[in-house]
Protein backbone atom coordinates (compact mmCIF):
# COMPACT_ATOMS: atom_id res chain seq x y z
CA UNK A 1 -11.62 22.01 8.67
CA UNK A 2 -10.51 19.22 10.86
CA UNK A 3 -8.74 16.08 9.53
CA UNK A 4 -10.57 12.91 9.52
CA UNK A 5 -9.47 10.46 12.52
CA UNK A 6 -8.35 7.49 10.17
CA UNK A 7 -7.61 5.56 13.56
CA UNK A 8 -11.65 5.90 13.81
CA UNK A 9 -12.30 4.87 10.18
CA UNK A 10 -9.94 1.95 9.96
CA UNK A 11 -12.66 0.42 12.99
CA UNK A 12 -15.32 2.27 10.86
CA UNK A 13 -14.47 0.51 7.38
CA UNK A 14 -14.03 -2.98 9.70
CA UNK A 15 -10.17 -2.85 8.85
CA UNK A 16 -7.74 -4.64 10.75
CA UNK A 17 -3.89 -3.84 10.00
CA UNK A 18 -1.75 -6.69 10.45
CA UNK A 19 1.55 -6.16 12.24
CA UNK A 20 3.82 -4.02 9.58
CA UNK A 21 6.13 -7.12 7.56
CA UNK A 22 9.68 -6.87 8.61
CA UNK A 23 12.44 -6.30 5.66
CA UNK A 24 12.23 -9.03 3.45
CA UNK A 25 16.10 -7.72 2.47
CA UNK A 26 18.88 -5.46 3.34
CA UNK A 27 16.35 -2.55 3.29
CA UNK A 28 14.45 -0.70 6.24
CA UNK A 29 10.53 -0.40 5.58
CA UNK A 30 9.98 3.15 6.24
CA UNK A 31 12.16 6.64 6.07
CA UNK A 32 11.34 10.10 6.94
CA UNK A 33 12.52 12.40 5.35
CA UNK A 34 11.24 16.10 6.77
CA UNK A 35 7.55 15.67 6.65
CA UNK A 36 7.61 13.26 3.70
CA UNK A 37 7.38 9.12 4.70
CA UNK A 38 8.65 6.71 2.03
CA UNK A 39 7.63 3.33 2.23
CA UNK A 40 9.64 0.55 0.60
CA UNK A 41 7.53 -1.74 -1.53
CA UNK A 42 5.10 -4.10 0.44
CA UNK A 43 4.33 -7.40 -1.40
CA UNK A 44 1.14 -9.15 -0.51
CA UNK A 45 2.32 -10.57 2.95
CA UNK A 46 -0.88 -11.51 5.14
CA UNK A 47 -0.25 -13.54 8.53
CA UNK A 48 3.21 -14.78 7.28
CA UNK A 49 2.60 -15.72 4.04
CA UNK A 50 2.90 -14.29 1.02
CA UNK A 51 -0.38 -14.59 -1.14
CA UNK A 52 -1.42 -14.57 -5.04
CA UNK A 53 1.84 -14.94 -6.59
CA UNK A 54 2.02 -15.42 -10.38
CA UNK A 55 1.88 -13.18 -12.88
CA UNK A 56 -1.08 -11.38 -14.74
CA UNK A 57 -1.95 -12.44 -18.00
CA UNK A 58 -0.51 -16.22 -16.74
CA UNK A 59 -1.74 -18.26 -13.88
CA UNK A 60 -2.88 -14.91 -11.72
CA UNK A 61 -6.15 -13.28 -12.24
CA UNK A 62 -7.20 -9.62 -12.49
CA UNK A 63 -9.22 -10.15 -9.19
CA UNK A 64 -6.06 -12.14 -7.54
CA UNK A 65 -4.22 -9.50 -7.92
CA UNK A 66 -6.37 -6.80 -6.99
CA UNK A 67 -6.91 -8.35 -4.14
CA UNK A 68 -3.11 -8.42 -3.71
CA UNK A 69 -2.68 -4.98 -4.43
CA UNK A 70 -5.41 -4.28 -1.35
CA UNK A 71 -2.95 -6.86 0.85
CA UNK A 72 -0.09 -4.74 0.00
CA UNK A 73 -2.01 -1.09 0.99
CA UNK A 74 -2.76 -2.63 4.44
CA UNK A 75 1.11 -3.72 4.51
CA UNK A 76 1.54 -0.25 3.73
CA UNK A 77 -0.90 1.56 6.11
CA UNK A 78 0.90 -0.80 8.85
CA UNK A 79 4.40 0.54 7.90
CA UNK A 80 3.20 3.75 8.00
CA UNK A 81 1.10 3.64 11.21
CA UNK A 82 4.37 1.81 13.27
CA UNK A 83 6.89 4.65 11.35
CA UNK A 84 4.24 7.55 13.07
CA UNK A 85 4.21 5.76 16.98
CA UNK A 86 1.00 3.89 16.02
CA UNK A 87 -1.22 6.01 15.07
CA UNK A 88 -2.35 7.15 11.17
CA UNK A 89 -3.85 10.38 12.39
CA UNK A 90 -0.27 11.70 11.74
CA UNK A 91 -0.95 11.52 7.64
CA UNK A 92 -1.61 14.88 5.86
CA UNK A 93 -1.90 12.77 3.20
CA UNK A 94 -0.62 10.21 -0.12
CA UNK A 95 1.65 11.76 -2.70
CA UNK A 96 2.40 9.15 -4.40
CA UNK A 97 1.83 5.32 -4.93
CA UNK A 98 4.57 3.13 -6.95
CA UNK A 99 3.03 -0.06 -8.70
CA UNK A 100 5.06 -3.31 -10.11
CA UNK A 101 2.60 -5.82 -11.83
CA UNK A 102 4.33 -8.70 -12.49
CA UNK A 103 2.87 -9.59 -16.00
CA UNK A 104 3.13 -11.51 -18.91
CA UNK A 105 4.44 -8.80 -22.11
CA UNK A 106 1.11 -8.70 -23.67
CA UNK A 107 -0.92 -7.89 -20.87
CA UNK A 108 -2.33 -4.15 -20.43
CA UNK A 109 -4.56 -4.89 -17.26
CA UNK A 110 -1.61 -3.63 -14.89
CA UNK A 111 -3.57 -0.27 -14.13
CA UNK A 112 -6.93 -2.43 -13.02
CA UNK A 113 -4.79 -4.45 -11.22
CA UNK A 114 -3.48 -1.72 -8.77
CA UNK A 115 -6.91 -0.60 -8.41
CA UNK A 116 -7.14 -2.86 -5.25
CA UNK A 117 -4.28 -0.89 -3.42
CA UNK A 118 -5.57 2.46 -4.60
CA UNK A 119 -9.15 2.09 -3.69
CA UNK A 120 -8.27 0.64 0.02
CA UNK A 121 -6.19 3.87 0.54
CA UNK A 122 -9.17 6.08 -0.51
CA UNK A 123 -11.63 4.34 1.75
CA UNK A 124 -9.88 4.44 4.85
CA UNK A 125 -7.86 8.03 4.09
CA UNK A 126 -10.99 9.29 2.19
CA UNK A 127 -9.87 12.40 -0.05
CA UNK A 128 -6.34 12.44 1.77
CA UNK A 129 -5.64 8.65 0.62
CA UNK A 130 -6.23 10.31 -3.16
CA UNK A 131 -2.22 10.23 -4.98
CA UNK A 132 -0.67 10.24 -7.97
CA UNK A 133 0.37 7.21 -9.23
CA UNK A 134 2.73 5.04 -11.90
CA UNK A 135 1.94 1.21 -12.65
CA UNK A 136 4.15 -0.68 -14.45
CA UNK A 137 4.27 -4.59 -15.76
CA UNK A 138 7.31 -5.99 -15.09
CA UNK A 139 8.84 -9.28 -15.47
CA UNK A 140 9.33 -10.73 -12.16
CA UNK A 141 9.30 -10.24 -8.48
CA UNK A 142 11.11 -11.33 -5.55
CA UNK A 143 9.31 -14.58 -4.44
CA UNK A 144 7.23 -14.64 -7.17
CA UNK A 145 4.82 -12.21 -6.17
CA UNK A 146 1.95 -11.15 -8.44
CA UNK A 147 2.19 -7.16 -7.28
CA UNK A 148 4.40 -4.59 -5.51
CA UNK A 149 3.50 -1.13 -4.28
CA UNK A 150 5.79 1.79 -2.55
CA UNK A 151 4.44 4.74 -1.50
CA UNK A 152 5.04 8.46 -0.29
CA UNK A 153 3.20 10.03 2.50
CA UNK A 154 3.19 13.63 3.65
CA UNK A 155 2.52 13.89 7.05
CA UNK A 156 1.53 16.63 9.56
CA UNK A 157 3.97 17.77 12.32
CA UNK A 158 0.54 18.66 14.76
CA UNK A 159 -2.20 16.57 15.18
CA UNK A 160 -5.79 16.94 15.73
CA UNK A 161 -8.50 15.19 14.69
CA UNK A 162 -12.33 15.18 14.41
């Protein structure tokens, strides 16, 4: 069977990537590693600004940060689209997603809350954006930022696409 052309289904799904964030520290945004990508975690940057900060179970919302956690897949899809010379059709597909919730102690809603990344991969990847995945509440994040997400991609060495 031939992969899906995620290039196509970005346009598809109406999805616009924004231009992949630049290090927000002394870190690099992507590494390949054989055929495995590892993207450093993307906060919630859209057109220069970063967007829903707070934390769950305080002043942000479940949908707020959802919403962030979609903001930081696109970041993500972007870092990995610029690491594989612009296109996506390069991704076998997502190991692995990494999720920080920054979150009051007694708030349990950190799962729901990374929902937002999780289902953006699936719709534009389709069954090759479905990972494994760890969410955690933690107690702050640089800038403030409501969510956090790293991820691992496997990607193919030969491309074609349907």
């Amino acid at each position: 069977m031939e992969p899906l052309d995620f290039d196509k289904r970005l346009a598809e799904f109406g999805v616009e990537l924004p231009p992949a964030p630049a290090a927000y520290a002394l870190y690099i945004p992507a590494r390949l590693s054989g055929s495995q990508l590892f993207i450093s975690g993307q906060l919630a940057w859209q057109r220069g600004q970063l967007h829903h900060k707070g934390k769950l179970g305080g002043s942000a919302t479940i949908e707020s940060v959802k919403e962030a956690g979609r903001l930081c897949g696109l970041n993500i899809l972007s870092q990995v689209k610029e690491a594989c010379g612009g296109t996506l059709n390069r991704v076998s597909h997502c190991i692995r997603l990494t999720g920080y919730v920054n979150a009051t102690p007694d708030c349990d809603s950190q799962a729901e809350a990374m929902d937002g990344c999780s289902a953006l991969l699936i719709d534009v990847l389709g069954d090759a954006g479905r990972h494994t995945r760890t969410t955690v509440g933690v107690g702050s994040l640089p800038l403030n930022a409501s969510i956090e997400v790293d991820a691992v991609f496997e990607l193919r060495t030969a491309v074609s696409v349907k």
